[in-house]
PDB file of N, CA and C in Angstrom:
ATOM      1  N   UNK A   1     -10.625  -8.011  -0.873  1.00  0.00           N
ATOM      2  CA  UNK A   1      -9.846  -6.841  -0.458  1.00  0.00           C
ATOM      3  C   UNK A   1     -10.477  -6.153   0.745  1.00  0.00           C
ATOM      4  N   UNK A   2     -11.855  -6.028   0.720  1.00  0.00           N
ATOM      5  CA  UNK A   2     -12.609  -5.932   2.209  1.00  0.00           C
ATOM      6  C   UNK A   2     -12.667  -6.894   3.395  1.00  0.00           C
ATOM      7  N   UNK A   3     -11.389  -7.216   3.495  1.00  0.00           N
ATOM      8  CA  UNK A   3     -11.372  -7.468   5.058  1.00  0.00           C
ATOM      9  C   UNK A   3     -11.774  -6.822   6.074  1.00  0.00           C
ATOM     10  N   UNK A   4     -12.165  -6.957   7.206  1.00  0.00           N
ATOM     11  CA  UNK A   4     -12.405  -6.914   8.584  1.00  0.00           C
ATOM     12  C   UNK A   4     -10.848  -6.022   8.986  1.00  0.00           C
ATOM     13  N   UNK A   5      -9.784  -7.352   9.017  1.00  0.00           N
ATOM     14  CA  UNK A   5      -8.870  -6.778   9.361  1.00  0.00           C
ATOM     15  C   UNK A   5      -8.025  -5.671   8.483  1.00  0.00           C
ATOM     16  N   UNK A   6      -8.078  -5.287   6.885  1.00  0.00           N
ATOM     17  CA  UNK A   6      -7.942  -4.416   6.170  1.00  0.00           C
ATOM     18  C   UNK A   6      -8.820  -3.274   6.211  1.00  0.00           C
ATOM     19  N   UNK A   7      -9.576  -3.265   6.628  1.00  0.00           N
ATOM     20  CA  UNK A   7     -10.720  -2.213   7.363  1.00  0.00           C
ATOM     21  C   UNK A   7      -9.989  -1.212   8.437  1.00  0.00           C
ATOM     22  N   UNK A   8      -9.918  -2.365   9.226  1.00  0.00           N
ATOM     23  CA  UNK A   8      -9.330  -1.928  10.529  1.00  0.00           C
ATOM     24  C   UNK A   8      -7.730  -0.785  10.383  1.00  0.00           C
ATOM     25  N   UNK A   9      -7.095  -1.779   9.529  1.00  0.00           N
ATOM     26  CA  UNK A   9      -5.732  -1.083   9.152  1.00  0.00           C
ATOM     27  C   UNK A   9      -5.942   0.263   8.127  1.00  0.00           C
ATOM     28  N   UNK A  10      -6.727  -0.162   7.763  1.00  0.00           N
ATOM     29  CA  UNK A  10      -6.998   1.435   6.947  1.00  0.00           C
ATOM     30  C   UNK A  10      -7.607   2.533   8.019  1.00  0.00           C
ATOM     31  N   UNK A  11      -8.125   2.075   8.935  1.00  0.00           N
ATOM     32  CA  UNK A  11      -9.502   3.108  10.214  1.00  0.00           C
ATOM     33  C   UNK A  11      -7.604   3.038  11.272  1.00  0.00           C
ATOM     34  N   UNK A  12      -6.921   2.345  11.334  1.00  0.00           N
ATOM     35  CA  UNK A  12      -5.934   2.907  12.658  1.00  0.00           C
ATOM     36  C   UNK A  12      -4.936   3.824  11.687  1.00  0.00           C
ATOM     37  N   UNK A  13      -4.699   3.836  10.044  1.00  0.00           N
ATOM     38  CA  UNK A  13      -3.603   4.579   9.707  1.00  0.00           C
ATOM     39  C   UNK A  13      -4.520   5.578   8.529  1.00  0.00           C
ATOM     40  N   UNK A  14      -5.705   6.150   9.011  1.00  0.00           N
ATOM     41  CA  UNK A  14      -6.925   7.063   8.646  1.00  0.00           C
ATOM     42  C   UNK A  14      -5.768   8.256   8.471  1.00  0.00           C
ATOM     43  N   UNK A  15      -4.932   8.911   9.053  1.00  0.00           N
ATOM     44  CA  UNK A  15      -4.361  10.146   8.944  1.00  0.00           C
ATOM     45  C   UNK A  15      -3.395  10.132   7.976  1.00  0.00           C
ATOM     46  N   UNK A  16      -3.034   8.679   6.933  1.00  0.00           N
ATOM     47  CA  UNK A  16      -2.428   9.195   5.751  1.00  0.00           C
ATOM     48  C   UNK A  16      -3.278   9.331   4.906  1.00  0.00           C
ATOM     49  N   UNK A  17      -4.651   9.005   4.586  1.00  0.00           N
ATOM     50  CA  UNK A  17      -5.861   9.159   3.700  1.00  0.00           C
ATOM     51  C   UNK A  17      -6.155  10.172   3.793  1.00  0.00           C
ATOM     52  N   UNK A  18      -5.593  11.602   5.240  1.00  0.00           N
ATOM     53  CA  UNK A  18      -6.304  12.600   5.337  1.00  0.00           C
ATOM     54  C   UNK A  18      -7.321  12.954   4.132  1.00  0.00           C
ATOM     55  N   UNK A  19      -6.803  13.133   2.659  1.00  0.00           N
ATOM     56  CA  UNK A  19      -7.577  13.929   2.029  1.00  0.00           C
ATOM     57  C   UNK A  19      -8.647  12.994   1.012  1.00  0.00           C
ATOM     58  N   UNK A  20      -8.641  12.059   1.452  1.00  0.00           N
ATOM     59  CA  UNK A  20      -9.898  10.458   1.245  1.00  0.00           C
ATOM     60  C   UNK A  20     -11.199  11.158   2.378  1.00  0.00           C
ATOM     61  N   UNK A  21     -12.173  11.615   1.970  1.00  0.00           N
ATOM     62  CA  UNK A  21     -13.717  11.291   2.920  1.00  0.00           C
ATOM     63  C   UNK A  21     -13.661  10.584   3.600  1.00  0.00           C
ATOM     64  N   UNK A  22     -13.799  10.395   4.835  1.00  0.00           N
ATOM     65  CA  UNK A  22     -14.313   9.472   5.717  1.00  0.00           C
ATOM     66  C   UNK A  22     -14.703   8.346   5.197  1.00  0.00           C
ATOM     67  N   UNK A  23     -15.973   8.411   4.599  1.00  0.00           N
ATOM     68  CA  UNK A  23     -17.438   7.337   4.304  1.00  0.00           C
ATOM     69  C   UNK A  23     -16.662   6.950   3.024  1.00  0.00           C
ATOM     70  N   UNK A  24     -15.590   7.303   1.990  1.00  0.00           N
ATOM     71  CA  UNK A  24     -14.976   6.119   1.288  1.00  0.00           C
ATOM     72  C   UNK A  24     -13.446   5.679   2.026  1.00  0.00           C
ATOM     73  N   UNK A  25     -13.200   6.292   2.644  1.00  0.00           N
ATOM     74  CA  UNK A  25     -11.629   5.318   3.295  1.00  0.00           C
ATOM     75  C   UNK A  25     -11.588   3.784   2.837  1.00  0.00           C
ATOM     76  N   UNK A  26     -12.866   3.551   3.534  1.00  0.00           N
ATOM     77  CA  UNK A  26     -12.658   1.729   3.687  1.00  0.00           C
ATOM     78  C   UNK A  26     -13.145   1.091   2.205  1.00  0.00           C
ATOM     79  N   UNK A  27     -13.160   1.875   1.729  1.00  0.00           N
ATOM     80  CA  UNK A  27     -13.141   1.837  -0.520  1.00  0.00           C
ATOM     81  C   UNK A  27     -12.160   2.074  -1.180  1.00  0.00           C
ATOM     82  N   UNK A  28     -11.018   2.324  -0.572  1.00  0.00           N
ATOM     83  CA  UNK A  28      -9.991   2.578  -1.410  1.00  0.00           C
ATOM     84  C   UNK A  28      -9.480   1.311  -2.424  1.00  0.00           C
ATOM     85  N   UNK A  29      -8.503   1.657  -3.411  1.00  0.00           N
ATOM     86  CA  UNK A  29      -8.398   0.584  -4.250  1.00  0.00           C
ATOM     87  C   UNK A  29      -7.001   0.392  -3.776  1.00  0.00           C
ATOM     88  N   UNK A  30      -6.752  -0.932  -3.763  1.00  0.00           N
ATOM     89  CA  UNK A  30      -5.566  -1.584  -3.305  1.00  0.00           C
ATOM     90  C   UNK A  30      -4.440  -0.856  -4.174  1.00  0.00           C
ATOM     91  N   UNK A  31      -4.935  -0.412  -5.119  1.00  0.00           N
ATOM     92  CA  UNK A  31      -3.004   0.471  -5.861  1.00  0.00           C
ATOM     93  C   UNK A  31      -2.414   1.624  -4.897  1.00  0.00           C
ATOM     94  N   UNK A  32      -3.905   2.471  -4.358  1.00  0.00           N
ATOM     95  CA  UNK A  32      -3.703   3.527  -3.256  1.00  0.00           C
ATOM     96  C   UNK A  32      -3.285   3.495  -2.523  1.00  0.00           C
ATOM     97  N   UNK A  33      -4.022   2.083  -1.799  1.00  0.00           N
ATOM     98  CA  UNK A  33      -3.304   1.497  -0.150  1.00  0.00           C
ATOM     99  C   UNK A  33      -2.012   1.157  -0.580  1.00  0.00           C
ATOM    100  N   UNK A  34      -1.402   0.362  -1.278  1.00  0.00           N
ATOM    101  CA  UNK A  34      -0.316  -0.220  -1.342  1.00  0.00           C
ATOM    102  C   UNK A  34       0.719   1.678  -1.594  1.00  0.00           C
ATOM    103  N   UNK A  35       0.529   2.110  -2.511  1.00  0.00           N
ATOM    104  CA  UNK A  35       1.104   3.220  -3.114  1.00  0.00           C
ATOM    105  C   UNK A  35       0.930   4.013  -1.539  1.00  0.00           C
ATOM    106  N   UNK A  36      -0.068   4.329  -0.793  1.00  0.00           N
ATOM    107  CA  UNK A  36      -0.013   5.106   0.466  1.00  0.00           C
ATOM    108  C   UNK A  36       1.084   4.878   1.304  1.00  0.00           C
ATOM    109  N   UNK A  37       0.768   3.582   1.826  1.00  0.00           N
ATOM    110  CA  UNK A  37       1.668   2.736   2.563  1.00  0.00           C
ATOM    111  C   UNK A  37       2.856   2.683   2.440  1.00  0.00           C
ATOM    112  N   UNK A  38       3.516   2.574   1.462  1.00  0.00           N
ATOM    113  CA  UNK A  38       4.816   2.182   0.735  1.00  0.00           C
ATOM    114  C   UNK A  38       5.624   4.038   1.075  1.00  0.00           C
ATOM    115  N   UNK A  39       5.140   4.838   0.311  1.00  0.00           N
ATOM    116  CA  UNK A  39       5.246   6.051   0.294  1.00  0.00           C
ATOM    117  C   UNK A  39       5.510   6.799   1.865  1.00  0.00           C
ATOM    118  N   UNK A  40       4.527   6.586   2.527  1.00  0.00           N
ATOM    119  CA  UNK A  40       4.113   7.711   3.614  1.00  0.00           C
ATOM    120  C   UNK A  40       3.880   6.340   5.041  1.00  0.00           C
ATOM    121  N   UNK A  41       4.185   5.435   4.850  1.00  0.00           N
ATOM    122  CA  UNK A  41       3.707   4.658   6.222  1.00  0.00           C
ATOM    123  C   UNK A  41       5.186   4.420   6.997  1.00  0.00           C
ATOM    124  N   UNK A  42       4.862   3.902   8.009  1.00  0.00           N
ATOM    125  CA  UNK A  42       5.933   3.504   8.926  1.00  0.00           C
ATOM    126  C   UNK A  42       6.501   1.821   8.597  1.00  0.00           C
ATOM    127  N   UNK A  43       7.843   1.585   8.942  1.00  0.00           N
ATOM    128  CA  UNK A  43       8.430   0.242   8.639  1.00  0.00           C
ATOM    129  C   UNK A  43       7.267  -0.530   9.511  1.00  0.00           C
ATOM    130  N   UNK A  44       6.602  -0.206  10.080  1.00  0.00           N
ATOM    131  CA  UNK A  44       5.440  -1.093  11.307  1.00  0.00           C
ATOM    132  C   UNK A  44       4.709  -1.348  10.485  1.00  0.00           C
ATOM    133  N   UNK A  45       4.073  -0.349   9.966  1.00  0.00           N
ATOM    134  CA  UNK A  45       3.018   0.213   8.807  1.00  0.00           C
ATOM    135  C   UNK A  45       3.097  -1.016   7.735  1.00  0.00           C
ATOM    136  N   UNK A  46       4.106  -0.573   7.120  1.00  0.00           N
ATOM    137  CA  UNK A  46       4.308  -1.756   5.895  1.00  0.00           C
ATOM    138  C   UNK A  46       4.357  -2.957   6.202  1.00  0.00           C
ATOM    139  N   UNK A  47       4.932  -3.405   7.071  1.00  0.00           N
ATOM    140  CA  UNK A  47       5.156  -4.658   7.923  1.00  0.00           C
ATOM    141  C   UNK A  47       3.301  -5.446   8.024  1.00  0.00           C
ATOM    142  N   UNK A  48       2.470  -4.648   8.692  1.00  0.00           N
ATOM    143  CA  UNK A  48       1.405  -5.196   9.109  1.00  0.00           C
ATOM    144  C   UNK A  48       0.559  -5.186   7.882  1.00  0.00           C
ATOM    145  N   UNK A  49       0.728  -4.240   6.785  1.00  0.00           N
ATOM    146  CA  UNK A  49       0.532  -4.323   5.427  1.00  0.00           C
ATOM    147  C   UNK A  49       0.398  -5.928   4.909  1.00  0.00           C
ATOM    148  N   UNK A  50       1.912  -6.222   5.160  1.00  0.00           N
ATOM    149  CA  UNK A  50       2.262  -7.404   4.384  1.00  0.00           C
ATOM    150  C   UNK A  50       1.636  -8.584   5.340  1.00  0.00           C
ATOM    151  N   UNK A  51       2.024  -8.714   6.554  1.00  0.00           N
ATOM    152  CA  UNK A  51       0.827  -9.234   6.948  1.00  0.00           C
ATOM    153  C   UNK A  51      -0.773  -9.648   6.535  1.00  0.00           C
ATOM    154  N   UNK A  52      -1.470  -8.233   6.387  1.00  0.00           N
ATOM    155  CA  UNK A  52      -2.554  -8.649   5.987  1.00  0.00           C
ATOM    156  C   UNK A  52      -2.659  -9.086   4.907  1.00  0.00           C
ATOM    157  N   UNK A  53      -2.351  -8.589   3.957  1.00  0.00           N
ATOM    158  CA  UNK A  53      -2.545  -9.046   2.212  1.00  0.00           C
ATOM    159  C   UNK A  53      -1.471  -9.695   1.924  1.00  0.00           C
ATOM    160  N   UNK A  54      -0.364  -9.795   2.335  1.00  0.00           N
ATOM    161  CA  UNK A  54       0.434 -11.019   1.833  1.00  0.00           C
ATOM    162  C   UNK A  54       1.746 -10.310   1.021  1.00  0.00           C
ATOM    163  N   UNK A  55       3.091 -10.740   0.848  1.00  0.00           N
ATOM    164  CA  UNK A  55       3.910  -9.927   0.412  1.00  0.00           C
ATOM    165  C   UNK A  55       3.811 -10.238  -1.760  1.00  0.00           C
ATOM    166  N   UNK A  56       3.298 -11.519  -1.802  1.00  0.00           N
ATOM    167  CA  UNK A  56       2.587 -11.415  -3.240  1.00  0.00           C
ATOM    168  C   UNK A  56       1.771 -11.037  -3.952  1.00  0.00           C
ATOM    169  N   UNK A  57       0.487 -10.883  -2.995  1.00  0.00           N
ATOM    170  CA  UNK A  57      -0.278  -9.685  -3.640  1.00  0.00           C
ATOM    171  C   UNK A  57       0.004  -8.489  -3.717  1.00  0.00           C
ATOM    172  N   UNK A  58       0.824  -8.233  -2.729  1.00  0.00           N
ATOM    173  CA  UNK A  58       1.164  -6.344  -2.843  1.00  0.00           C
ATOM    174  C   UNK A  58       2.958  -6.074  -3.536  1.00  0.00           C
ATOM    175  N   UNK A  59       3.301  -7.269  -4.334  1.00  0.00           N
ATOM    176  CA  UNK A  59       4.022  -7.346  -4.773  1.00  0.00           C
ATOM    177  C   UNK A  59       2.888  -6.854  -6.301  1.00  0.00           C
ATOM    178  N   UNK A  60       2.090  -7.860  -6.437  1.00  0.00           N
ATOM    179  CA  UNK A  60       1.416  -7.955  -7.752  1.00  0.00           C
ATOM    180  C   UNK A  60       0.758  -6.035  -7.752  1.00  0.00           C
ATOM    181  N   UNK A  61       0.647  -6.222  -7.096  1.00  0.00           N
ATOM    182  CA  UNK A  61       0.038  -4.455  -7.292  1.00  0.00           C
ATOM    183  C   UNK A  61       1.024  -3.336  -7.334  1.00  0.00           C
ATOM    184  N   UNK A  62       2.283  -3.761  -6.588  1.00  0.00           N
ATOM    185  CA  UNK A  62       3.047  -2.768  -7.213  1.00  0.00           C
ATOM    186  C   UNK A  62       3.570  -2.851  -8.355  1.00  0.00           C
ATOM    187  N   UNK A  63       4.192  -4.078  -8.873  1.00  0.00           N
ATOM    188  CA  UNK A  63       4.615  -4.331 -10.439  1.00  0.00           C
ATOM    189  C   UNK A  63       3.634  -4.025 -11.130  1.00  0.00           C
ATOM    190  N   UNK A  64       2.169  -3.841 -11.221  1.00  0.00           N
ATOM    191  CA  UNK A  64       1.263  -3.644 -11.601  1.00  0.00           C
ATOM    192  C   UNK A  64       1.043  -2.394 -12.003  1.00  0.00           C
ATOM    193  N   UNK A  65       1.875  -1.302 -11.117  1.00  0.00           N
ATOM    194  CA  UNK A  65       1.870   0.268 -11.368  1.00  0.00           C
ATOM    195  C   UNK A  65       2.301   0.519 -12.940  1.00  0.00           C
ATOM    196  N   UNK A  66       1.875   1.091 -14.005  1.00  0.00           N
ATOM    197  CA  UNK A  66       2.191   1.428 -15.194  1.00  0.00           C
ATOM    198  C   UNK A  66       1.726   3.336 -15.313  1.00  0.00           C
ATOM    199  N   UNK A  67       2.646   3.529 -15.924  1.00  0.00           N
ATOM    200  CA  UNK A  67       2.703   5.209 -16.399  1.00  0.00           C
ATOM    201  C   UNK A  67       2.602   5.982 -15.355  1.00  0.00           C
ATOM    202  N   UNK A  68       1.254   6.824 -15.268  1.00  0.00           N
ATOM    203  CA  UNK A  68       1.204   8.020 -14.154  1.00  0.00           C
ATOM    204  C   UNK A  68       1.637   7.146 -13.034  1.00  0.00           C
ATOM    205  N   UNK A  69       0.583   5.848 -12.424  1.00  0.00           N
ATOM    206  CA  UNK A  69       0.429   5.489 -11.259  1.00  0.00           C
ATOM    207  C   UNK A  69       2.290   4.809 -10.714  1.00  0.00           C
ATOM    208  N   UNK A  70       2.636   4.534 -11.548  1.00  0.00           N
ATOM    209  CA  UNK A  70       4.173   4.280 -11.330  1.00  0.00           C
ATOM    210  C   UNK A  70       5.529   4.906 -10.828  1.00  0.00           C
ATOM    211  N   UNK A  71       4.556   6.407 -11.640  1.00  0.00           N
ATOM    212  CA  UNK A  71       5.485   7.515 -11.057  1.00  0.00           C
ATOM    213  C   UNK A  71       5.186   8.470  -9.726  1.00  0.00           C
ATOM    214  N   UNK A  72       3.902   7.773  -9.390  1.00  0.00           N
ATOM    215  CA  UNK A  72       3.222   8.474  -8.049  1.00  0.00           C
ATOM    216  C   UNK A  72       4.783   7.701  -6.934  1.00  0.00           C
ATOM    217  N   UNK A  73       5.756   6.720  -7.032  1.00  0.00           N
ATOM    218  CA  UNK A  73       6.115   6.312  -6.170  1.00  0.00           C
ATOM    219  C   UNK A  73       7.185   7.296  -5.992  1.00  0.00           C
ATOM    220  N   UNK A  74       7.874   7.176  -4.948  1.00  0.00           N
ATOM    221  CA  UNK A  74       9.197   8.016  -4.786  1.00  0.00           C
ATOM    222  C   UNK A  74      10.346   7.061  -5.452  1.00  0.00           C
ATOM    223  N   UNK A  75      10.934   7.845  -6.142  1.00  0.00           N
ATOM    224  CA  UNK A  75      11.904   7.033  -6.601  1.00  0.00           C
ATOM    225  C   UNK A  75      13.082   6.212  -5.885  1.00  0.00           C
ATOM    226  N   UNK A  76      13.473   6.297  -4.348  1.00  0.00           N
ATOM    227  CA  UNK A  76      14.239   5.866  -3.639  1.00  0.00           C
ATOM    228  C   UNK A  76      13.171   4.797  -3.464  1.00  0.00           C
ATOM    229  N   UNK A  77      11.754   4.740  -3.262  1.00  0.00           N
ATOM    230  CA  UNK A  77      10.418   3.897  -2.374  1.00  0.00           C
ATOM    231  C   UNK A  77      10.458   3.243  -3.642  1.00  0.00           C
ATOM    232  N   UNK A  78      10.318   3.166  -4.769  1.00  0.00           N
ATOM    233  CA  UNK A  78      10.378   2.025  -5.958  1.00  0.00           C
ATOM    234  C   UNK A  78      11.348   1.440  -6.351  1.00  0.00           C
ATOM    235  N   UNK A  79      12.629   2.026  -6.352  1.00  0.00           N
ATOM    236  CA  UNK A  79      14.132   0.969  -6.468  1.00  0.00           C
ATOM    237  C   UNK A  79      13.885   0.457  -5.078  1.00  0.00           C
ATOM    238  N   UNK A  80      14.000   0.510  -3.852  1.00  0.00           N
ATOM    239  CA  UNK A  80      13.941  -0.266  -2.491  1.00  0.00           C
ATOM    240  C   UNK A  80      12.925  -1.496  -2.541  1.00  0.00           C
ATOM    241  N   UNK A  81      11.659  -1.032  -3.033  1.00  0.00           N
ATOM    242  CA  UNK A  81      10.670  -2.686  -2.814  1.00  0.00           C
ATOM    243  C   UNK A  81      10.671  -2.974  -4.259  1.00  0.00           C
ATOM    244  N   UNK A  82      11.073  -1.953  -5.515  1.00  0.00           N
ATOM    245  CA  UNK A  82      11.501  -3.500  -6.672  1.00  0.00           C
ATOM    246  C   UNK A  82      12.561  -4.657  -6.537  1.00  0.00           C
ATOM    247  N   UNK A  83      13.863  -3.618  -5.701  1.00  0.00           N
ATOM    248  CA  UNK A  83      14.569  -5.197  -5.104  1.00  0.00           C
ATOM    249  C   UNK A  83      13.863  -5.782  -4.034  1.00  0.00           C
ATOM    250  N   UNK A  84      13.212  -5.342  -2.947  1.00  0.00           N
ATOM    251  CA  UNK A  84      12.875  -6.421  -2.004  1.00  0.00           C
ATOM    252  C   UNK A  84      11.615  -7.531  -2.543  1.00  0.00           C
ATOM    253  N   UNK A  85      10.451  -6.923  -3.459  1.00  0.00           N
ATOM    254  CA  UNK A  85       9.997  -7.576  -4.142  1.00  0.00           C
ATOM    255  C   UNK A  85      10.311  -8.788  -5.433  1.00  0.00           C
ATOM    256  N   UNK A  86      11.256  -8.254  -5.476  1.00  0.00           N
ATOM    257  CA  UNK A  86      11.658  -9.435  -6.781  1.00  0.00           C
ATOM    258  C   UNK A  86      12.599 -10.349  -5.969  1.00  0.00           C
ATOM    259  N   UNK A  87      13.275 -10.044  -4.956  1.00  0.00           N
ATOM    260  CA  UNK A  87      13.772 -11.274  -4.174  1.00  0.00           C
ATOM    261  C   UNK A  87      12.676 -12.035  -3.065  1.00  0.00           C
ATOM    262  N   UNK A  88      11.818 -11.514  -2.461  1.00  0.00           N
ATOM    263  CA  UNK A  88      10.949 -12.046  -1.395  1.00  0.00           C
ATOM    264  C   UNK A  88       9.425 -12.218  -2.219  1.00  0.00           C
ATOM    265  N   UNK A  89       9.351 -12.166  -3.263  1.00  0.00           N
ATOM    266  CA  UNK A  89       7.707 -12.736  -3.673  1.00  0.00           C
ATOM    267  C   UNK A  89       7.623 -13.496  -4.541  1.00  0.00           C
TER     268      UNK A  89
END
Protein backbone atom coordinates (compact mmCIF):
# COMPACT_ATOMS: atom_id res chain seq x y z
CA UNK A 1 0.00 0.00 0.00
CA UNK A 2 3.24 2.23 0.38
CA UNK A 3 3.95 3.00 -2.92
CA UNK A 4 6.23 5.64 -4.20
CA UNK A 5 3.58 6.50 -6.51
CA UNK A 6 0.64 6.28 -3.69
CA UNK A 7 2.83 8.52 -1.65
CA UNK A 8 3.00 10.89 -4.18
CA UNK A 9 -0.90 10.89 -4.79
CA UNK A 10 -1.60 11.28 -1.30
CA UNK A 11 1.45 14.49 -0.99
CA UNK A 12 -0.38 16.18 -4.53
CA UNK A 13 -4.18 15.69 -3.01
CA UNK A 14 -2.63 16.65 0.86
CA UNK A 15 -5.60 19.35 1.07
CA UNK A 16 -8.36 16.70 1.44
CA UNK A 17 -6.39 15.09 4.53
CA UNK A 18 -6.34 18.73 5.75
CA UNK A 19 -7.17 17.49 9.23
CA UNK A 20 -4.51 14.19 8.96
CA UNK A 21 -0.81 15.64 10.48
CA UNK A 22 1.50 16.04 8.04
CA UNK A 23 4.15 13.29 9.36
CA UNK A 24 1.10 10.58 9.18
CA UNK A 25 -0.56 11.51 5.68
CA UNK A 26 1.59 8.98 3.92
CA UNK A 27 0.07 6.29 6.82
CA UNK A 28 -3.20 6.50 6.10
CA UNK A 29 -5.20 3.26 5.82
CA UNK A 30 -6.49 2.43 2.47
CA UNK A 31 -10.42 2.51 3.83
CA UNK A 32 -9.60 6.46 4.38
CA UNK A 33 -7.91 6.97 1.09
CA UNK A 34 -10.43 5.11 -0.79
CA UNK A 35 -13.47 6.66 1.52
CA UNK A 36 -11.51 10.34 1.01
CA UNK A 37 -11.24 10.03 -2.55
CA UNK A 38 -14.53 8.64 -3.45
CA UNK A 39 -16.28 11.31 -1.18
CA UNK A 40 -14.35 14.65 -1.64
CA UNK A 41 -11.90 14.00 -4.78
CA UNK A 42 -12.19 15.04 -8.31
CA UNK A 43 -13.41 12.57 -11.36
CA UNK A 44 -9.30 13.08 -12.15
CA UNK A 45 -8.79 12.27 -8.56
CA UNK A 46 -10.58 8.98 -8.60
CA UNK A 47 -9.48 8.16 -11.98
CA UNK A 48 -5.64 8.26 -10.99
CA UNK A 49 -6.83 6.47 -7.76
CA UNK A 50 -7.80 3.58 -9.83
CA UNK A 51 -4.88 3.76 -11.68
CA UNK A 52 -2.66 3.34 -8.93
CA UNK A 53 -4.24 0.58 -6.85
CA UNK A 54 -6.31 -0.94 -9.37
CA UNK A 55 -10.20 -0.80 -9.74
CA UNK A 56 -10.27 -4.39 -7.65
CA UNK A 57 -8.58 -3.54 -4.86
CA UNK A 58 -10.46 -0.39 -4.20
CA UNK A 59 -13.41 -2.20 -5.14
CA UNK A 60 -12.38 -4.79 -2.26
CA UNK A 61 -12.09 -1.94 0.23
CA UNK A 62 -15.10 -0.39 -0.47
CA UNK A 63 -17.39 -3.56 -0.25
CA UNK A 64 -15.31 -4.03 2.67
CA UNK A 65 -16.92 -0.88 4.46
CA UNK A 66 -19.26 -2.47 7.30
CA UNK A 67 -21.40 -0.35 9.94
CA UNK A 68 -20.00 3.13 11.00
CA UNK A 69 -17.27 3.04 8.18
CA UNK A 70 -20.06 2.34 5.50
CA UNK A 71 -22.04 5.06 6.50
CA UNK A 72 -19.08 7.58 6.43
CA UNK A 73 -20.00 7.37 2.47
CA UNK A 74 -22.49 9.78 0.94
CA UNK A 75 -25.27 8.05 0.02
CA UNK A 76 -25.54 9.25 -3.73
CA UNK A 77 -21.16 8.32 -3.58
CA UNK A 78 -22.16 4.57 -2.44
CA UNK A 79 -25.21 3.70 -4.76
CA UNK A 80 -22.88 5.34 -7.81
CA UNK A 81 -19.54 3.07 -7.24
CA UNK A 82 -21.72 0.00 -5.79
CA UNK A 83 -23.07 -0.05 -9.39
CA UNK A 84 -19.88 0.92 -11.08
CA UNK A 85 -18.07 -1.54 -8.88
CA UNK A 86 -20.08 -4.55 -9.24
CA UNK A 87 -20.11 -4.10 -13.04
CA UNK A 88 -16.26 -3.07 -13.66
CA UNK A 89 -14.35 -5.31 -10.91
Amino acid sequence: MNSPELKAFICRNSNLFWYTPGDKKENISPEFLVETILNYGSMDEIKTLIKIMGVKEISQVFFGAKGRKKLNYYPEIYNFFSLFFTRNA
